[in-house]
Every structure is written in C-alpha cells, then in structure tokens.
PDB file of N, CA and C in Angstrom:
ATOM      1  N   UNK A   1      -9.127  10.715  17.535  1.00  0.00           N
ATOM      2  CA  UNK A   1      -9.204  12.153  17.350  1.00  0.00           C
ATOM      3  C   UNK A   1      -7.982  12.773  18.027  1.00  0.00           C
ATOM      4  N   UNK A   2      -6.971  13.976  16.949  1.00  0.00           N
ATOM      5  CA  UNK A   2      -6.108  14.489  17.860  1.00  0.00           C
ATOM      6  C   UNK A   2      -6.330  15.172  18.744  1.00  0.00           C
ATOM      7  N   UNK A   3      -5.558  14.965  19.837  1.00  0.00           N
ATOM      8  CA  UNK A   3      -5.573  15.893  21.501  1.00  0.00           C
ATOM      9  C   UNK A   3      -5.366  17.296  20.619  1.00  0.00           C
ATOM     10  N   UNK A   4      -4.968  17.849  19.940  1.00  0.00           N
ATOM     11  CA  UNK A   4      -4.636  19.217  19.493  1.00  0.00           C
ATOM     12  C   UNK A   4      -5.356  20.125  18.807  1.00  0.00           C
ATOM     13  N   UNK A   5      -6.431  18.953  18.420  1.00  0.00           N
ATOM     14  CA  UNK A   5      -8.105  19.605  17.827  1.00  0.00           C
ATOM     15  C   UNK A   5      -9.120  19.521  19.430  1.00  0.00           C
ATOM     16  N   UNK A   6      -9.167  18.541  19.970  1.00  0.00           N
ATOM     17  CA  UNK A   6      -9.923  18.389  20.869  1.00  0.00           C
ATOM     18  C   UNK A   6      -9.634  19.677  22.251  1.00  0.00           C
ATOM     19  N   UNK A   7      -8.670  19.489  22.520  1.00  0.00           N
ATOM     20  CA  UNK A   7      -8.390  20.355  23.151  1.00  0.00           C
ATOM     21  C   UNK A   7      -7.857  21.959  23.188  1.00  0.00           C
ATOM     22  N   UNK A   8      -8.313  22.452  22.154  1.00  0.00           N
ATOM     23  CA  UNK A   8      -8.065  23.598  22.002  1.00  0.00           C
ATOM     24  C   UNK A   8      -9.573  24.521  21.063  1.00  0.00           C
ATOM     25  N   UNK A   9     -10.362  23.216  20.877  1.00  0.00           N
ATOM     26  CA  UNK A   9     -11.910  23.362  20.431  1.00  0.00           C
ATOM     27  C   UNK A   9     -12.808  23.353  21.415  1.00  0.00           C
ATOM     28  N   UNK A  10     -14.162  24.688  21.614  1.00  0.00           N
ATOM     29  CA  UNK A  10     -14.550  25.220  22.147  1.00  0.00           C
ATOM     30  C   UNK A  10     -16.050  24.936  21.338  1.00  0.00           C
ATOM     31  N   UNK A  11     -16.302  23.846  21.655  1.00  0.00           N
ATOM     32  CA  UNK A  11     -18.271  23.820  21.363  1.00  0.00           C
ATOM     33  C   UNK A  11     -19.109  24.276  21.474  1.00  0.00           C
ATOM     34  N   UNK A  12     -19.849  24.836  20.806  1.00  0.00           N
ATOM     35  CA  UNK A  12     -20.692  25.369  21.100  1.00  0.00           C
ATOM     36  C   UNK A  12     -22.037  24.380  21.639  1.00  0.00           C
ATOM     37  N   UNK A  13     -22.171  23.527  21.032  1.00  0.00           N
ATOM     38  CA  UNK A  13     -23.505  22.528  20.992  1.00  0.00           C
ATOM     39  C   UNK A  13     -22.920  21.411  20.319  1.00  0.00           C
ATOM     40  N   UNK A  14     -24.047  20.453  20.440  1.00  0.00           N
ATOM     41  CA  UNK A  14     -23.372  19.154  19.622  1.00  0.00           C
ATOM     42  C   UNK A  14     -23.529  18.758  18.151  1.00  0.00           C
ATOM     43  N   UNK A  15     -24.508  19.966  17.470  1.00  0.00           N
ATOM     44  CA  UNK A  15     -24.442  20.193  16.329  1.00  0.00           C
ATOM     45  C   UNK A  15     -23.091  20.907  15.102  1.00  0.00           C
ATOM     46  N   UNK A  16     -23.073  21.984  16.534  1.00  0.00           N
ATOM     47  CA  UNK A  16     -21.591  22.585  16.228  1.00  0.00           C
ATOM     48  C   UNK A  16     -20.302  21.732  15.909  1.00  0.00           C
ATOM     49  N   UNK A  17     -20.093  20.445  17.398  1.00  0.00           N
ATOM     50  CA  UNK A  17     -19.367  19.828  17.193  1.00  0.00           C
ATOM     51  C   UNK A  17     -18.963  18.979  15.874  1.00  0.00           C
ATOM     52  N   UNK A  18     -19.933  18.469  15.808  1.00  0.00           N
ATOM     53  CA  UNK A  18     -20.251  17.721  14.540  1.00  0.00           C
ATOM     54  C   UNK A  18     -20.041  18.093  13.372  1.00  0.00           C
ATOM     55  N   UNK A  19     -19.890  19.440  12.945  1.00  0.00           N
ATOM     56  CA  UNK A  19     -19.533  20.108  12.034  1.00  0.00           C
ATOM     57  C   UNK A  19     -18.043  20.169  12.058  1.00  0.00           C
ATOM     58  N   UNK A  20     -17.937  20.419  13.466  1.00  0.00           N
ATOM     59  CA  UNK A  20     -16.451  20.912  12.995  1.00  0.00           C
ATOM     60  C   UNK A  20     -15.564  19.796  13.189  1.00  0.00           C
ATOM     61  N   UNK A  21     -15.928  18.598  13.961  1.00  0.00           N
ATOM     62  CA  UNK A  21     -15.196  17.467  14.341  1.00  0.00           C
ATOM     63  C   UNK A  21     -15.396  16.619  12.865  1.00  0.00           C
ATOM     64  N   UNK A  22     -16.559  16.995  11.810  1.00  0.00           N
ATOM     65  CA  UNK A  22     -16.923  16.643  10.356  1.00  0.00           C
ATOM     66  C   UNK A  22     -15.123  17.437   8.854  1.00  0.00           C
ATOM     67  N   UNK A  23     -15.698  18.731   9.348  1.00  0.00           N
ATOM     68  CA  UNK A  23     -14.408  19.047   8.922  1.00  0.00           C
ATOM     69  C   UNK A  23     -12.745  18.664   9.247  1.00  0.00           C
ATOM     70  N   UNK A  24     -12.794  18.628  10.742  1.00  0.00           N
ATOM     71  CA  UNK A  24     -11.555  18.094  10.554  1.00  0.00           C
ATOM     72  C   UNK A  24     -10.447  16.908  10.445  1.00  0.00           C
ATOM     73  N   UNK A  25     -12.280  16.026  10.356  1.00  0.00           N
ATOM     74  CA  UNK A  25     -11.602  14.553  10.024  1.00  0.00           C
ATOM     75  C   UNK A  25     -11.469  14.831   8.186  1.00  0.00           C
ATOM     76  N   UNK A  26     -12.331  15.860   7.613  1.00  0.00           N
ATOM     77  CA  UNK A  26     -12.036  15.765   6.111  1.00  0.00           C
ATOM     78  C   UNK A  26     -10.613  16.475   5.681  1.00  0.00           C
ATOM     79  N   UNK A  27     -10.406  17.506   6.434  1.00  0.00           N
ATOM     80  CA  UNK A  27      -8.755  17.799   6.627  1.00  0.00           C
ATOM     81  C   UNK A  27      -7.414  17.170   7.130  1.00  0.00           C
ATOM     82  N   UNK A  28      -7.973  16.215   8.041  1.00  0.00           N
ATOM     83  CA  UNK A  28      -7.035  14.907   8.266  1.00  0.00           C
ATOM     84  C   UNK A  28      -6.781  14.037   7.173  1.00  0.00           C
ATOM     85  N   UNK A  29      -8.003  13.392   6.517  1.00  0.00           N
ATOM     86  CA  UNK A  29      -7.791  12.197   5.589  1.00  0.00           C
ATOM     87  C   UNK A  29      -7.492  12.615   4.110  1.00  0.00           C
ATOM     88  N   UNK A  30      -7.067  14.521   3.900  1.00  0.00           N
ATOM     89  CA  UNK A  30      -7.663  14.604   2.616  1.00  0.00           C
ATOM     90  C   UNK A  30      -6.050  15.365   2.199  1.00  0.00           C
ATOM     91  N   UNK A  31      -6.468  16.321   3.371  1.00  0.00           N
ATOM     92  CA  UNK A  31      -5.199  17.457   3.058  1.00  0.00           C
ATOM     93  C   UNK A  31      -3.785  17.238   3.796  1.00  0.00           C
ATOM     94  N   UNK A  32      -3.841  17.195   4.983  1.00  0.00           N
ATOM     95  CA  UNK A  32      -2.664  16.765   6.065  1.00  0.00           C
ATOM     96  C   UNK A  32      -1.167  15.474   5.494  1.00  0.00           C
ATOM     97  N   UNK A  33      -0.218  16.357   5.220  1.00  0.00           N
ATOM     98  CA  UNK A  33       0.737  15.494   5.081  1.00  0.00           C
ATOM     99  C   UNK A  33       0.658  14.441   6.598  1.00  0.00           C
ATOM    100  N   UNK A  34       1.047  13.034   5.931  1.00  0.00           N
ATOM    101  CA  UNK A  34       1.108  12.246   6.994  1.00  0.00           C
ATOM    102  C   UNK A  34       2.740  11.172   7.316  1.00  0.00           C
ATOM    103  N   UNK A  35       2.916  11.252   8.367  1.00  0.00           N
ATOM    104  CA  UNK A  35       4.332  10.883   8.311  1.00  0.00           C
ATOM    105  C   UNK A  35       4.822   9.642   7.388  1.00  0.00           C
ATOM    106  N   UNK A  36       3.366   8.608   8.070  1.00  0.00           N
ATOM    107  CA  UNK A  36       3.540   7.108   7.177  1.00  0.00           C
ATOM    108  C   UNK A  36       3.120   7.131   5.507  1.00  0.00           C
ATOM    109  N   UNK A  37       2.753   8.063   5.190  1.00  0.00           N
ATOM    110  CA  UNK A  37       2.749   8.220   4.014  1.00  0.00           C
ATOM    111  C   UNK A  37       4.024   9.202   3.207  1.00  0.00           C
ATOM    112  N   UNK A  38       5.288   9.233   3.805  1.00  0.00           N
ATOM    113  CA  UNK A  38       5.988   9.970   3.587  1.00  0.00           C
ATOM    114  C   UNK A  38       5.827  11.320   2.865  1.00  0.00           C
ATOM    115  N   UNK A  39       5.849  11.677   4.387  1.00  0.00           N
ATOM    116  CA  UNK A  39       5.283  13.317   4.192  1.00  0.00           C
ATOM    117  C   UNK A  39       4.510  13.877   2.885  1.00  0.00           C
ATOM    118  N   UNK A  40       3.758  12.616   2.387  1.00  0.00           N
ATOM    119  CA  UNK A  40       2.698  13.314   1.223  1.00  0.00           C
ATOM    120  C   UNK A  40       1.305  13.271   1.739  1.00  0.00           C
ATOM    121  N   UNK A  41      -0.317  14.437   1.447  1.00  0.00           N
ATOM    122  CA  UNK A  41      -1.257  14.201   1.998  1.00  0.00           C
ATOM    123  C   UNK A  41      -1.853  12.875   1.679  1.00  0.00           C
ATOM    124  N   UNK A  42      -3.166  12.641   1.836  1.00  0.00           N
ATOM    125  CA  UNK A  42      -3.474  11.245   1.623  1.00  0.00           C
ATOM    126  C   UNK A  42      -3.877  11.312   0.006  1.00  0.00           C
ATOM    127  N   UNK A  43      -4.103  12.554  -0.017  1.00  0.00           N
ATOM    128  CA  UNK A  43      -5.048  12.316  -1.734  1.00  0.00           C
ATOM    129  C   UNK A  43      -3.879  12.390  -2.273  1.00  0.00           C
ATOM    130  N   UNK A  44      -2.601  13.426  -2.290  1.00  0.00           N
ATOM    131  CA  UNK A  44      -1.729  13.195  -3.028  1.00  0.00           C
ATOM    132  C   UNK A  44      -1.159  11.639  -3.388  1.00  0.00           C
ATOM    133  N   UNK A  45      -1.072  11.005  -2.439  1.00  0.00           N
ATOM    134  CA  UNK A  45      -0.337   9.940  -2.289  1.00  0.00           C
ATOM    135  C   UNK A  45      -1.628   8.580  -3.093  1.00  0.00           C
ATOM    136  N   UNK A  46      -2.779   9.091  -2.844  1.00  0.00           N
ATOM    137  CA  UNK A  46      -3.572   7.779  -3.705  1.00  0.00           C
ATOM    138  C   UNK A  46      -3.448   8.461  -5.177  1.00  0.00           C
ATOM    139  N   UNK A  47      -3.383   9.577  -5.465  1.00  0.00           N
ATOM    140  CA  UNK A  47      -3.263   9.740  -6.401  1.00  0.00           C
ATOM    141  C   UNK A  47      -2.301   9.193  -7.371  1.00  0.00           C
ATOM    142  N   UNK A  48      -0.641   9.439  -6.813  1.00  0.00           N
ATOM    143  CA  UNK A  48       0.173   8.735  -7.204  1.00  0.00           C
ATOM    144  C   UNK A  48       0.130   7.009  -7.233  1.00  0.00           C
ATOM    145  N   UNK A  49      -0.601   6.370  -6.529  1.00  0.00           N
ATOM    146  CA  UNK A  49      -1.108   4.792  -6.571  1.00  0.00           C
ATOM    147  C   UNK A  49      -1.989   4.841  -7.769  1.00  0.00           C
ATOM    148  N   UNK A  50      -2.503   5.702  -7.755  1.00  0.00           N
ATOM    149  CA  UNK A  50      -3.651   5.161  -9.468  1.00  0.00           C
ATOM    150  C   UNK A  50      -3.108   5.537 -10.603  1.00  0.00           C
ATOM    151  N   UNK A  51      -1.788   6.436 -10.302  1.00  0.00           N
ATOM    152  CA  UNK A  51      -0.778   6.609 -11.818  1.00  0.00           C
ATOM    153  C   UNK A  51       0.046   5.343 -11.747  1.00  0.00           C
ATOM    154  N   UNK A  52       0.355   4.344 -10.862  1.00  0.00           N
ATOM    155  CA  UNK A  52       0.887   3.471 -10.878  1.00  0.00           C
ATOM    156  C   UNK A  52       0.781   2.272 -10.850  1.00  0.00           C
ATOM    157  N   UNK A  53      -0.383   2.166 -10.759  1.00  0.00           N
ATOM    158  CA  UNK A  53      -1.282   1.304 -11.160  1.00  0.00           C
ATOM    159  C   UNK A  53      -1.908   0.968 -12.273  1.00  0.00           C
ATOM    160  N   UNK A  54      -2.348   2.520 -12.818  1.00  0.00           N
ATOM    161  CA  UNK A  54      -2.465   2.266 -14.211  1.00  0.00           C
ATOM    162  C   UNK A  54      -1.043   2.034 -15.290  1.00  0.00           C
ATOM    163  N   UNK A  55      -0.166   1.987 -14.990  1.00  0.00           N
ATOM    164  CA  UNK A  55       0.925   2.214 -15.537  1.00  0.00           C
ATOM    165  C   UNK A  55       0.921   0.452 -16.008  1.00  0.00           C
ATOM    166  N   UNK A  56       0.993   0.193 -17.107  1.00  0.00           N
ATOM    167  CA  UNK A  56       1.345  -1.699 -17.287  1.00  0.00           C
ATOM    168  C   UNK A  56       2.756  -2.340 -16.270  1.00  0.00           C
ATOM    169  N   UNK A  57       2.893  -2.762 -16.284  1.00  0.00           N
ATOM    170  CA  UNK A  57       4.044  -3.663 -15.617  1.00  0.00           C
ATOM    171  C   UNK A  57       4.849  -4.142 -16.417  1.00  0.00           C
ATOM    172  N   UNK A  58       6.212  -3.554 -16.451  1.00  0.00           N
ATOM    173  CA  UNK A  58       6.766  -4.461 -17.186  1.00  0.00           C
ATOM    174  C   UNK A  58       7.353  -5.466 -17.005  1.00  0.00           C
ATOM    175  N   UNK A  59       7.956  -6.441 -17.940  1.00  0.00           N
ATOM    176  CA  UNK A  59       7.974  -7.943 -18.200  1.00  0.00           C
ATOM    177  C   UNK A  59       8.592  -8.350 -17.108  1.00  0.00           C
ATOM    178  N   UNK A  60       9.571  -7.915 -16.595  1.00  0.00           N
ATOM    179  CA  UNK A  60      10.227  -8.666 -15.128  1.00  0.00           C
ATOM    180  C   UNK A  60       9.242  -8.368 -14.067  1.00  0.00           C
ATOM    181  N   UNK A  61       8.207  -7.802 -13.852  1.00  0.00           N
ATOM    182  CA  UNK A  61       8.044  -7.029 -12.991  1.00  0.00           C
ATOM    183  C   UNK A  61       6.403  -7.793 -12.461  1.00  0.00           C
ATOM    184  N   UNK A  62       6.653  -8.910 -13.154  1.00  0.00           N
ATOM    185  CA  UNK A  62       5.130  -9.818 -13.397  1.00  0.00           C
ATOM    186  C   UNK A  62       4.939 -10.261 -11.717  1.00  0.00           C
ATOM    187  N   UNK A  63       3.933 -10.741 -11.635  1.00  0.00           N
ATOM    188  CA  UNK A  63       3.627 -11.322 -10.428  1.00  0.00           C
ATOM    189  C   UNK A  63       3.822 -13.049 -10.140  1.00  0.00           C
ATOM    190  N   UNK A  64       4.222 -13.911 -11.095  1.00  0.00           N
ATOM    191  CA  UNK A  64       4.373 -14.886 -11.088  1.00  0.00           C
ATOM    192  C   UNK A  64       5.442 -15.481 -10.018  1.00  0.00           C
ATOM    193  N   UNK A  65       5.321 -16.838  -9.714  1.00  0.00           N
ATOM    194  CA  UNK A  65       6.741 -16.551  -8.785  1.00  0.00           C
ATOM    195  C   UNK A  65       7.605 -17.092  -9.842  1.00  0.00           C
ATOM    196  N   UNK A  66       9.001 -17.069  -9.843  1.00  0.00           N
ATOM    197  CA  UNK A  66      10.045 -17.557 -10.410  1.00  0.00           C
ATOM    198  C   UNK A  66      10.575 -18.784 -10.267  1.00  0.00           C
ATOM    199  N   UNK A  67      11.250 -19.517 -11.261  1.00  0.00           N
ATOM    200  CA  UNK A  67      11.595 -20.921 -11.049  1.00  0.00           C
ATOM    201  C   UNK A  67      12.769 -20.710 -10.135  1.00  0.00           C
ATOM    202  N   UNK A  68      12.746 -21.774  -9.189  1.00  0.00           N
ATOM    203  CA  UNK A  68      13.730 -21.867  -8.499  1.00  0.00           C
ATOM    204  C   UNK A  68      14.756 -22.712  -9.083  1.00  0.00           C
ATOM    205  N   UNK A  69      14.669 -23.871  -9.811  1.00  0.00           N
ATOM    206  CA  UNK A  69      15.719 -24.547 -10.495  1.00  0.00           C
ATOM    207  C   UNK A  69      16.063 -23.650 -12.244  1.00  0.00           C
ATOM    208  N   UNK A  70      17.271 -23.886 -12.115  1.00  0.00           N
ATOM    209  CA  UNK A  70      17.155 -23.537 -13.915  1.00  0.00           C
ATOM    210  C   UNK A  70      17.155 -24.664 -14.652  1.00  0.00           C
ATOM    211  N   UNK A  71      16.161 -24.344 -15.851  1.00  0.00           N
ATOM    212  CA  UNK A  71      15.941 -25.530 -16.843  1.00  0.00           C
ATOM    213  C   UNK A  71      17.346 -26.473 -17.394  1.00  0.00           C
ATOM    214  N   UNK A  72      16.926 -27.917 -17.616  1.00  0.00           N
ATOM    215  CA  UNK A  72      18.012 -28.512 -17.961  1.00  0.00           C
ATOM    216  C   UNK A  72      18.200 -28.263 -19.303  1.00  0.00           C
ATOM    217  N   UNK A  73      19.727 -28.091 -19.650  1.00  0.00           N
ATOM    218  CA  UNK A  73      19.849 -27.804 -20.716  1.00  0.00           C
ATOM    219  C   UNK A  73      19.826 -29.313 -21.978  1.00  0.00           C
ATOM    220  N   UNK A  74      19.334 -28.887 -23.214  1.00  0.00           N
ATOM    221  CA  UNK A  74      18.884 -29.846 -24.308  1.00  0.00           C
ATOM    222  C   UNK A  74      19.824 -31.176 -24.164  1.00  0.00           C
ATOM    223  N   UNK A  75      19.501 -31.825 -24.133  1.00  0.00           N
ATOM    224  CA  UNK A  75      19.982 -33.022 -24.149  1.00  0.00           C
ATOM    225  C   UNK A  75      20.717 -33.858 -23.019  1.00  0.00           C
ATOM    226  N   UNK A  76      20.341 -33.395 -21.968  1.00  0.00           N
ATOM    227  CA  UNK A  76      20.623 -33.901 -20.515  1.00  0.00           C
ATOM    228  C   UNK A  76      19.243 -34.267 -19.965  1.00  0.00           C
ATOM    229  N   UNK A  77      19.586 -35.602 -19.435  1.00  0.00           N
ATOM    230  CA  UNK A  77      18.677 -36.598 -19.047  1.00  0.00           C
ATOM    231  C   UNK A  77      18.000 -36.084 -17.771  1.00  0.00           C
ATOM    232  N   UNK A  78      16.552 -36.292 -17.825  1.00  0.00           N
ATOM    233  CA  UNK A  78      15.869 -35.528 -17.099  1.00  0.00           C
ATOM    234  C   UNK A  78      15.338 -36.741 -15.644  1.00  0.00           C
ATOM    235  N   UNK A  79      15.859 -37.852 -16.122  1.00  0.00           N
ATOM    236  CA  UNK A  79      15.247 -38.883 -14.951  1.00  0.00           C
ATOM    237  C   UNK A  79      15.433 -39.196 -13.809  1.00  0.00           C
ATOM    238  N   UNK A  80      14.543 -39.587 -12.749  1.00  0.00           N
ATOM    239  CA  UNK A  80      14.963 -39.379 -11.750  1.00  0.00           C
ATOM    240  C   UNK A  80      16.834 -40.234 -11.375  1.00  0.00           C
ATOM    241  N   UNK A  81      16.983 -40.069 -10.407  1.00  0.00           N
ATOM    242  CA  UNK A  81      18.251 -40.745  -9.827  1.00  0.00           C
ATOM    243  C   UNK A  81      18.164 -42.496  -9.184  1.00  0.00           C
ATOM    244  N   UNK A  82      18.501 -43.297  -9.837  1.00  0.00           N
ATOM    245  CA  UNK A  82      18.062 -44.586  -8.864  1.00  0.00           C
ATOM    246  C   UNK A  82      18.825 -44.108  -7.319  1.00  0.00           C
ATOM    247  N   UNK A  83      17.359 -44.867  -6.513  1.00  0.00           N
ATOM    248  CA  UNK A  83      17.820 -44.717  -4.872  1.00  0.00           C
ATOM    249  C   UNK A  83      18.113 -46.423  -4.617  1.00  0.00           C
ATOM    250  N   UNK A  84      19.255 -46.481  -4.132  1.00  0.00           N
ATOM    251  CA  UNK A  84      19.504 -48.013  -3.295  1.00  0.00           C
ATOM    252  C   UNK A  84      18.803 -48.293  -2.012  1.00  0.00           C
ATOM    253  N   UNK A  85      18.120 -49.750  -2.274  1.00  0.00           N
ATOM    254  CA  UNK A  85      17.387 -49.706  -1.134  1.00  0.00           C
ATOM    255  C   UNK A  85      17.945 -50.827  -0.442  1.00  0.00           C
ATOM    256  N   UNK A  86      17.828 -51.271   1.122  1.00  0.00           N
ATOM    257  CA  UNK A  86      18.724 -52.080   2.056  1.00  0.00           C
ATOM    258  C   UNK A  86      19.414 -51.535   2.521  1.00  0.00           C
TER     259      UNK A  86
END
C-alpha cells in the first residue's frame, strides 16, 4: 500500500477503511499510469495485449526454434565423416 494514500487518509472506522483502501487499490490496478508499464494504465495496456494477441502472427514470427545448420544442398553427401581410430 502507498505511503501517500496511507498517510494522508483519515479513518473513520474499519469499515470506512475498507472502502476506501477497496477503492484505491481499484484505482491503482485499473486507472493509474504505471512506470513499468510504460507510462500506460493497467487496463490500457492489457487492452493493447489482447489486440495483440488476437492479431495472427506472421510467418517469421512463429514460435518454433530455427535450424541452426543450413540444409545441404541437393546432391552433397550427407554421411557421416570416417573417424581414425589408434
């Protein structure tokens, strides 16, 4: 909880609290630009995750991992290397 709500809030009771310590966690998580979310609120910012999410992926953009060797080209011998042994 921020020091800047807590301390400048004046309770009445612990019903009171609860209300208002209710509201301003829903103004924290809902409305409040947040730094790590680059300066967008939180709903803005999931919002933009479910336009981008729904968005397909395109073809490079797959999740597979990538070959690390490139394929041999047609007609180059694919067998292993004899190893000398002794």
């Amino acid at each position: 909880m921020r020091d800047e709500f807590l301390n400048e809030t004046l309770f009445r009771n612990l019903a009171h609290a609860r209300d208002l310590i209710a509201a301003w966690v829903t103004d924290y998580n809902t409305e409040r630009p947040h730094w790590a979310l680059g300066d967008q609120t939180p709903a803005g910012f999931a919002l933009h995750l479910t336009t981008t999410i729904a968005r397909p992926a395109a073809r490079d953009e797959g999740s597979a991992r990538r070959a690390i060797a490139q394929s041999a080209p047609k007609g180059v011998n694919q067998l292993p290397a004899p190893v000398a042994i002794g």
